[in-house]
Protein backbone atom coordinates (compact mmCIF):
# COMPACT_ATOMS: atom_id res chain seq x y z
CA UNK A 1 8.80 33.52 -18.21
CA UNK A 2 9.46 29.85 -19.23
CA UNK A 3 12.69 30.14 -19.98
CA UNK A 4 12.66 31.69 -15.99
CA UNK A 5 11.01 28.89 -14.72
CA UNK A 6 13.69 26.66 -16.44
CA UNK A 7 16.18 28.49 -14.94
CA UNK A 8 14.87 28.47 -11.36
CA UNK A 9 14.37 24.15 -11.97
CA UNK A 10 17.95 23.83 -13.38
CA UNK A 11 19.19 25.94 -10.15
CA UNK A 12 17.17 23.73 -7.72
CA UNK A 13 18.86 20.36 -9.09
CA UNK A 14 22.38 21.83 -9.73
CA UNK A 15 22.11 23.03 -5.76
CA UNK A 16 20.58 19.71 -5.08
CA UNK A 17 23.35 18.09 -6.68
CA UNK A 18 25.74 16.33 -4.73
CA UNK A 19 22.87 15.10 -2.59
CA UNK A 20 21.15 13.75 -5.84
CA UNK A 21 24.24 11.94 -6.72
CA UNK A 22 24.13 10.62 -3.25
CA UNK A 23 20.48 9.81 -3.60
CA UNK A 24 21.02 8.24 -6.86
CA UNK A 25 24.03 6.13 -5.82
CA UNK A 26 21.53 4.59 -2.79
CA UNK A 27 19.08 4.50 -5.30
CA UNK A 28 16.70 6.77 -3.59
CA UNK A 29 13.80 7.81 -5.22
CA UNK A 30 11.11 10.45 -4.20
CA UNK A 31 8.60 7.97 -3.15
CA UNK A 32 5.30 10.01 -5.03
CA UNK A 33 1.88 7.53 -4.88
CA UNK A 34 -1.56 8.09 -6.15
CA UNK A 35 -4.32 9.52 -4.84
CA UNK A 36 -8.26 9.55 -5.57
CA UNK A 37 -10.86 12.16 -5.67
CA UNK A 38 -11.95 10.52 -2.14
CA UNK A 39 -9.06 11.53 -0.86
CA UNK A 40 -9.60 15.09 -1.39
CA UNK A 41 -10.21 16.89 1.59
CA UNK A 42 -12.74 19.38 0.46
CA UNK A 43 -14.09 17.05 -3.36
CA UNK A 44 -13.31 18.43 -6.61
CA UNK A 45 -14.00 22.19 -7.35
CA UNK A 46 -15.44 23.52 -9.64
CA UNK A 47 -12.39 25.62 -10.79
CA UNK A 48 -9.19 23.61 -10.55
CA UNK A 49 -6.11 22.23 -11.64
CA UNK A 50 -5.64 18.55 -11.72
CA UNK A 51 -3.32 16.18 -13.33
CA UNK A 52 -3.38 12.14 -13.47
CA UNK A 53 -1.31 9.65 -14.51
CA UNK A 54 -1.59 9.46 -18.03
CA UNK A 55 -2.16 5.56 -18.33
CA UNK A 56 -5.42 6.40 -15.65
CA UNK A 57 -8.47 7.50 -15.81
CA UNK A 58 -9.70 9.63 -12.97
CA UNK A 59 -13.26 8.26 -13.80
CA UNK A 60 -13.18 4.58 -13.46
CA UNK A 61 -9.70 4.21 -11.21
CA UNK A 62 -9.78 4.52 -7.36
CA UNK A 63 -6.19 5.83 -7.53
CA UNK A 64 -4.91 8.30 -10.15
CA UNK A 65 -4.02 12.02 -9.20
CA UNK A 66 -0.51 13.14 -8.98
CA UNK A 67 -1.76 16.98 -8.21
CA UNK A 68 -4.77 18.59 -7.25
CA UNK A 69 -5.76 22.18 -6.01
CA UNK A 70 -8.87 23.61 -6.03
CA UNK A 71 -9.75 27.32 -6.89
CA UNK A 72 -12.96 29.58 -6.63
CA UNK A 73 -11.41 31.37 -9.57
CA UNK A 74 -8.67 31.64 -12.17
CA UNK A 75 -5.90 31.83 -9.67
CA UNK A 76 -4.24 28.68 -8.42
CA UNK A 77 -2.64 29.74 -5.01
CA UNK A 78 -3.32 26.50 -3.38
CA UNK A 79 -2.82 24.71 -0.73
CA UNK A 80 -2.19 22.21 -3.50
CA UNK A 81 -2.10 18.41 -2.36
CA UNK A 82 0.54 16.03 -3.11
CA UNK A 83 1.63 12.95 -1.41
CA UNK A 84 4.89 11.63 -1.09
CA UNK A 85 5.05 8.46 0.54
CA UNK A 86 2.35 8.50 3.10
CA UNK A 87 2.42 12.25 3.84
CA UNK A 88 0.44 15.09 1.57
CA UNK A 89 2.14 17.73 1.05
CA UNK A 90 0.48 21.50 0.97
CA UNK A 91 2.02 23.05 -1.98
CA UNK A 92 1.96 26.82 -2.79
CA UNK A 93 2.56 28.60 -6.33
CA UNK A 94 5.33 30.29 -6.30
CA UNK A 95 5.16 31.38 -10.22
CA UNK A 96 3.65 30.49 -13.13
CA UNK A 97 4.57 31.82 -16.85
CA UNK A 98 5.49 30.54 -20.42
CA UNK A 99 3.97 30.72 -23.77
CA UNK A 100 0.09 30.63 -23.09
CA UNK A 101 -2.16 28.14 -25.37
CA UNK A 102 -5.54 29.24 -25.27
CA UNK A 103 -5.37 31.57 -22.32
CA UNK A 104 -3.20 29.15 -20.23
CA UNK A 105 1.08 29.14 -19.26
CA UNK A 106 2.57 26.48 -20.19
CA UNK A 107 4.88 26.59 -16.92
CA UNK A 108 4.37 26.68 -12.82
CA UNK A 109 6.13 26.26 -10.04
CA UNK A 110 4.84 24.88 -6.44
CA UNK A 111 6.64 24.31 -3.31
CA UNK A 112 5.82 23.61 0.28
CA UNK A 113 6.29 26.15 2.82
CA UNK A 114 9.55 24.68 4.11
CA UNK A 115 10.51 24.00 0.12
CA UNK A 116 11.07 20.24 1.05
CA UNK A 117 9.12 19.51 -1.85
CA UNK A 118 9.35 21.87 -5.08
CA UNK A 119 6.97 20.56 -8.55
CA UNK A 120 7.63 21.59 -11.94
CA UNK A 121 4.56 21.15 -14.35
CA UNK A 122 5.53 22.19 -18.03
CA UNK A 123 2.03 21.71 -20.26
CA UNK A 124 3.27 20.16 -23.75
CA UNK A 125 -0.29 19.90 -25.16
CA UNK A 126 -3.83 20.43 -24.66
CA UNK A 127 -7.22 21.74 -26.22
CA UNK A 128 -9.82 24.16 -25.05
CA UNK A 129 -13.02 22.82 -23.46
CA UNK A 130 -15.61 25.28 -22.16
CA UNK A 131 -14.17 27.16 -19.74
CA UNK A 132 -11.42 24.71 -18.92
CA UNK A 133 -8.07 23.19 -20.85
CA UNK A 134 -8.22 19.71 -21.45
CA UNK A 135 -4.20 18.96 -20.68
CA UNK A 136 -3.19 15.91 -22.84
CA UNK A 137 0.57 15.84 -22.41
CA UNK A 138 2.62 17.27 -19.53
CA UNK A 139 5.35 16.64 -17.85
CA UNK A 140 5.40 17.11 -13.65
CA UNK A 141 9.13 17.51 -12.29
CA UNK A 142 8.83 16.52 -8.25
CA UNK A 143 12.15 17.58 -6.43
CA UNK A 144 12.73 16.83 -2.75
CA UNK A 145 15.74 17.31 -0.95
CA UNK A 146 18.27 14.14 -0.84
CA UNK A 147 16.45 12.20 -3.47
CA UNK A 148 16.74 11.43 -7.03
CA UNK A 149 13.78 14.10 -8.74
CA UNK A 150 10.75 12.06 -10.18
CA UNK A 151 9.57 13.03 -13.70
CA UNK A 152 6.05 11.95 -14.37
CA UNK A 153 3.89 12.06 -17.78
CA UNK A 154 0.42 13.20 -16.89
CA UNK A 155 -2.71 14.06 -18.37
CA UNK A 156 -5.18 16.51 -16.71
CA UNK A 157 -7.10 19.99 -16.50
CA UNK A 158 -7.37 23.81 -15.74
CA UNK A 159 -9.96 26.00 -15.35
CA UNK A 160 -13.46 25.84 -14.26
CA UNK A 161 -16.40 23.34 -15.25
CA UNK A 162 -19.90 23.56 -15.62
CA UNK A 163 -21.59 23.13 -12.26
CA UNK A 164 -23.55 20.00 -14.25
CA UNK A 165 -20.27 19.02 -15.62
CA UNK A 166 -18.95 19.14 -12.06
CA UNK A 167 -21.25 17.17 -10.14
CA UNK A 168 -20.76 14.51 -12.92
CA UNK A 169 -17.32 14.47 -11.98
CA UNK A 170 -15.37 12.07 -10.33
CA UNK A 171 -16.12 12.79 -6.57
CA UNK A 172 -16.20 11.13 -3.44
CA UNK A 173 -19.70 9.53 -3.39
CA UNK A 174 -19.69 9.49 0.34
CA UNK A 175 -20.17 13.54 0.30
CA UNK A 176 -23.30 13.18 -1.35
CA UNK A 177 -26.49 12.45 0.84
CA UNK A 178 -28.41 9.36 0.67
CA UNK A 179 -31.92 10.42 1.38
CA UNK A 180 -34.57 8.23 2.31
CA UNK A 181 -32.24 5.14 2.94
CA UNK A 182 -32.64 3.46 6.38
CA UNK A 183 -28.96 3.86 8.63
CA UNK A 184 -26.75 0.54 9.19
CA UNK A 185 -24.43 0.44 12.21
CA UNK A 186 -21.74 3.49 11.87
CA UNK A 187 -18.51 2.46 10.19
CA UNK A 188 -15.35 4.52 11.69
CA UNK A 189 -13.00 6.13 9.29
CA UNK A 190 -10.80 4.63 6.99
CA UNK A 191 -7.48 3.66 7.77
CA UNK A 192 -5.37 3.06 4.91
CA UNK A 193 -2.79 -0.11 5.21
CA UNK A 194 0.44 0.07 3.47
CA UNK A 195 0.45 -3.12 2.07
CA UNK A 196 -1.29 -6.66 2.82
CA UNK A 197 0.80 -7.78 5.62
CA UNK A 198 -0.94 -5.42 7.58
CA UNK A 199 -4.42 -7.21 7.08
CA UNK A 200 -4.75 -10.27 9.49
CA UNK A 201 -3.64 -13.51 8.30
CA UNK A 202 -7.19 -15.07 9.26
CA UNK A 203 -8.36 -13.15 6.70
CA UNK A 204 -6.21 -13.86 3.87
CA UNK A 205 -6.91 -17.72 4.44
CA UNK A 206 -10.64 -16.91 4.83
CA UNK A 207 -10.37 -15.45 1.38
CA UNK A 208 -8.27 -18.15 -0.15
CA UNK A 209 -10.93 -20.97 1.06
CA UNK A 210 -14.25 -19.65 0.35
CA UNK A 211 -13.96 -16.80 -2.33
CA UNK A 212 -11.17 -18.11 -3.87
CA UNK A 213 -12.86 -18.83 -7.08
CA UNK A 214 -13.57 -14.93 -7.58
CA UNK A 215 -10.81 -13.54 -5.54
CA UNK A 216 -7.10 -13.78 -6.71
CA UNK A 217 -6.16 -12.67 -2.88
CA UNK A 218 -2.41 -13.59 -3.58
CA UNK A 219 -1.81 -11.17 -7.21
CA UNK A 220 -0.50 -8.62 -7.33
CA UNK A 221 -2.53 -5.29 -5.81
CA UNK A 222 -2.22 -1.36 -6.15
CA UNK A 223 -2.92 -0.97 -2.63
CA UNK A 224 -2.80 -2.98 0.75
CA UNK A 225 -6.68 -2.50 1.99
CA UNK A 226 -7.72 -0.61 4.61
CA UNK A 227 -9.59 -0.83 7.97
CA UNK A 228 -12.65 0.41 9.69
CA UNK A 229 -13.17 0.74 13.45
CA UNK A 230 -16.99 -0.41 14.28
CA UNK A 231 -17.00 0.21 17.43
CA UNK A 232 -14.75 -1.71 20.88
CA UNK A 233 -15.84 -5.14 20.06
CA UNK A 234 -15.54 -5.26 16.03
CA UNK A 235 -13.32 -3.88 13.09
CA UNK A 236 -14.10 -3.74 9.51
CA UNK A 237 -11.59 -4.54 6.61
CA UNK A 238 -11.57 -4.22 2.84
CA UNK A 239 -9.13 -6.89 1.42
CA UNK A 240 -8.12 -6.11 -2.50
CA UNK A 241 -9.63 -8.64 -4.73
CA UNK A 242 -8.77 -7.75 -8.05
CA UNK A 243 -7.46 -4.98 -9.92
CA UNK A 244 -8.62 -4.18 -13.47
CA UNK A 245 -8.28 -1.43 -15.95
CA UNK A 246 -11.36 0.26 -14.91
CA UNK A 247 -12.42 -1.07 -11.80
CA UNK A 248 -11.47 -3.31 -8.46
CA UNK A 249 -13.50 -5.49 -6.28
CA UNK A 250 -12.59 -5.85 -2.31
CA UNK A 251 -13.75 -8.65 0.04
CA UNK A 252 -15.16 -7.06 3.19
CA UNK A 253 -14.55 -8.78 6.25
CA UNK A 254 -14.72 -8.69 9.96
CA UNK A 255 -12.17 -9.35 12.87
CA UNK A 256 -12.46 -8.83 17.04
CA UNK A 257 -11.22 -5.37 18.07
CA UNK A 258 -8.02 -5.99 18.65
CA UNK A 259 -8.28 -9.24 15.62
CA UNK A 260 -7.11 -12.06 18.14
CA UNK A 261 -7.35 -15.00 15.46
CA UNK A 262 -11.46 -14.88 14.52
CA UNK A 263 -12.88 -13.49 11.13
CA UNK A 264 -15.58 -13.17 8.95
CA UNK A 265 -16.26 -12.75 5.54
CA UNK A 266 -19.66 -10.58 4.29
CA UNK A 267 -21.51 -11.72 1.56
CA UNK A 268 -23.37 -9.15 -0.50
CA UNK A 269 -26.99 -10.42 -0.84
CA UNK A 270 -29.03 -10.22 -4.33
CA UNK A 271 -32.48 -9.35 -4.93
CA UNK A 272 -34.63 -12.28 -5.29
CA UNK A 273 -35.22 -13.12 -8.11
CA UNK A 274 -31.28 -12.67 -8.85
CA UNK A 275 -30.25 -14.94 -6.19
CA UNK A 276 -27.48 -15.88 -4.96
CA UNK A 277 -24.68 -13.83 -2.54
CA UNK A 278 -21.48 -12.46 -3.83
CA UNK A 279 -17.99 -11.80 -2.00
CA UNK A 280 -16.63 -9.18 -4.63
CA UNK A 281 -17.42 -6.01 -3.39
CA UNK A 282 -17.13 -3.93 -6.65
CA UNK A 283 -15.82 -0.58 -6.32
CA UNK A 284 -16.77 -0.15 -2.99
CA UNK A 285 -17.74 3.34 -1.43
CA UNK A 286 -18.14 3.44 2.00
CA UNK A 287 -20.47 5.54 3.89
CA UNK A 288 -19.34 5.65 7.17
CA UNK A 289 -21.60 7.88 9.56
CA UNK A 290 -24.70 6.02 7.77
CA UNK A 291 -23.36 2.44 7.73
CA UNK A 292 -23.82 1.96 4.08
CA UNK A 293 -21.84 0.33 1.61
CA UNK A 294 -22.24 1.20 -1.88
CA UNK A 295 -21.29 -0.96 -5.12
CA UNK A 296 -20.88 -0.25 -8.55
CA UNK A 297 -19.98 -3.11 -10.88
CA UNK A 298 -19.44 -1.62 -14.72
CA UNK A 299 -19.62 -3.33 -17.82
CA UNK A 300 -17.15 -1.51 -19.61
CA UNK A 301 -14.63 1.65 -19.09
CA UNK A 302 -17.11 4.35 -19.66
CA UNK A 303 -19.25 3.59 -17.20
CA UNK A 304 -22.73 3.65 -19.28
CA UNK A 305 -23.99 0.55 -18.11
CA UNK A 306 -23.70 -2.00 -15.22
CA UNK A 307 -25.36 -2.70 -11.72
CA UNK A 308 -25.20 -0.67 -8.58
CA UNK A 309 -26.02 -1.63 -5.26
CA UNK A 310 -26.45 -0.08 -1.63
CA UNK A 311 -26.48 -2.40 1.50
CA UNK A 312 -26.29 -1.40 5.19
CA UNK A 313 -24.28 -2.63 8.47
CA UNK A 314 -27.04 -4.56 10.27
CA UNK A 315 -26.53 -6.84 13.13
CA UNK A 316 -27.00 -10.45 12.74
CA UNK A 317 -28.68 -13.19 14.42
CA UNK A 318 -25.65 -14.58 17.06
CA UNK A 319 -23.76 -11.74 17.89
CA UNK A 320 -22.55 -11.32 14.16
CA UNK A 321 -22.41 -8.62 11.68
CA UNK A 322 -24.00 -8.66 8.55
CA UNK A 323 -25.13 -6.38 5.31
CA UNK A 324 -28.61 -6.17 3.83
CA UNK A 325 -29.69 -5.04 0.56
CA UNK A 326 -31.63 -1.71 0.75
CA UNK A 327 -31.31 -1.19 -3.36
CA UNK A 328 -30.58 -2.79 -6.76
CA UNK A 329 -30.20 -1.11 -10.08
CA UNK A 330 -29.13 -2.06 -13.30
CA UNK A 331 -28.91 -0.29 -16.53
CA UNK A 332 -28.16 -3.25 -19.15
CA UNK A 333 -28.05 -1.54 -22.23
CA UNK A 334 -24.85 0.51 -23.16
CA UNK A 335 -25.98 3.09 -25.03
CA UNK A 336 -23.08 5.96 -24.65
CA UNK A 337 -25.60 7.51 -22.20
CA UNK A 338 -23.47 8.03 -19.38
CA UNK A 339 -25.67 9.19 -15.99
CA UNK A 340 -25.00 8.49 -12.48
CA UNK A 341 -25.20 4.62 -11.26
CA UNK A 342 -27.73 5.82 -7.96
CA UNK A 343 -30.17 7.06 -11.61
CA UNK A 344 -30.22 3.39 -13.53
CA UNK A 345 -33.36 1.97 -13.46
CA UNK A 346 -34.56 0.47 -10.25
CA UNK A 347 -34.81 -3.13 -10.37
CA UNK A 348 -35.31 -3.72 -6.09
CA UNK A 349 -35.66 -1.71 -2.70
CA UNK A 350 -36.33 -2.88 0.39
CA UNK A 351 -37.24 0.45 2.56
């Protein structure tokens, strides 16, 4: 069945081949980009197949996935998500085969409907894990019509987890409910930018003259922000701070709706005792329908130890928006004992 599968991949690019050569001679590459576990419509399953880039960690990075589908058992007939450029793609298996390691192929096939987009995933190497494959090595073809295919070396997993394994996984902390916390004003949906010269230039200089001790808003950035509708008079706006191997900080700010020339920078309070306000907004999940922003500043890449904070929307004295601190935690000792940042030990709340 591999050796089919090979077959069926070397057909696609031989047909696709004076296009390709066209492709390649424009330079045209299949434009694939990341995608989080946020950006999963329904959150991770428990049964599913997932692959990441292999130099990212789907843990502690906000963008990683190449390919995601989730199952409610051993059969992955999608929709699987991909995105090309700022479209995802519903992908469909159309066969799946190969010399099986542990229970699991070590070839499949997915296209689109319209086979605009056709994958190739060939597992190289892996080890059992439970119920699940741990993929360490594989290689993900993507083939779209008039461009040059895009070979990509992934990491990943198939199968199903443990439903306490699952909800440790990397999810979109927005699904999850925040009982007992007081509502801030609702923040609209996000609105991804494609780059930072979509953000207003107010806001950029803002930046530059009073966080730029703490915010390198002129590097170079994974991703151009994004932006939050408040309601007719005000937007919301995540500017990207800093990107690091296992983590990023944003600057939230806010701007009339349309901006006409007039921003604002929020500063996260601390606890007293802690003092102080802070710009960096670390890892920042947004919980729109409640009006809370959540933080979660780690100390190092597994994610054992650090501070986490929740503040809300509130409005402020003049016609202003502002956040409050509703909660403070901190777990200062790394001790391998990895647990959810909303259980570290609570150090303030406010409600």
């Amino acid at each position: 069945m591999a050796s089919f599968l090979r077959m069926v991949v070397a057909a696609i690019l031989v047909f696709c081949g004076v296009e390709v050569a066209l492709a390649a001679d424009d330079d045209t590459r299949v434009a694939l980009k990341l995608f989080g576990a946020q950006d999963i419509e329904n959150g991770l399953g428990t049964c599913r197949f997932s692959l990441w880039q292999d130099d990212r960690d789907p843990v502690t990075d906000r963008y990683a996935y190449l390919f995601h589908v989730n199952s409610g058992d051993r059969n992955y007939a999608g929709p699987a998500r991909l995105k090309v450029g700022d479209t995802v793609h519903q992908l469909y298996e159309l066969a799946s085969g190969g010399r099986a390691a542990d229970g699991v192929g070590s070839d499949y096939l997915f296209a689109s409907n319209d086979r605009e987009i056709r994958v190739h995933i060939e597992l190289l190497a892996g080890d059992p894990a439970g119920d699940s494959y741990r993929i360490k090595d594989a290689r993900m073809t993507v083939i779209q019509k008039g461009k040059v295919p895009f070979v990509a070396v992934a990491k990943g997993m198939r199968g199903c987890v443990r439903a306490e394994t699952a909800s440790a996984a990397p999810s979109s902390q927005s699904d999850r409910p925040a009982p007992g916390l007081p509502n801030g004003i609702p923040i609209g949906r996000q609105t991804l930018l494609d780059d930072m010269s979509q953000l207003p230039p107010v806001l950029l200089q803002l930046v530059r003259d009073q966080a730029g001790d703490d915010c390198d808003v002129d590097g170079f950035h994974a991703w151009g922000g994004a932006r939050y509708v408040i309601n007719e008079n005000y937007l919301l706006w995540e500017v990207p701070c800093f990107s690091g191997a296992y983590q990023a900080a944003t600057v939230l700010a806010v701007t009339q709706n349309p901006p006409q020339g007039w921003g604002n920078l929020l500063t996260l309070p601390n606890p007293p005792g802690v003092g102080g306000e802070e710009f960096q907004a670390m890892n920042a999940d947004i919980l729109g329908p409640k009006g809370l922003i959540r933080t979660t500043a780690l100390n190092r890449g597994i994610g054992d130890c650090g501070t986490y904070q929740v503040h809300r929307l509130i409005d402020g004295p003049g016609e202003v928006l502002e956040l409050d601190l509703l909660e403070y935690r901190e777990k200062s000792k790394c001790d391998g004992i990895e647990m959810l940042p909303s259980d570290w030990p609570l150090v303030y709340r406010s409600y």
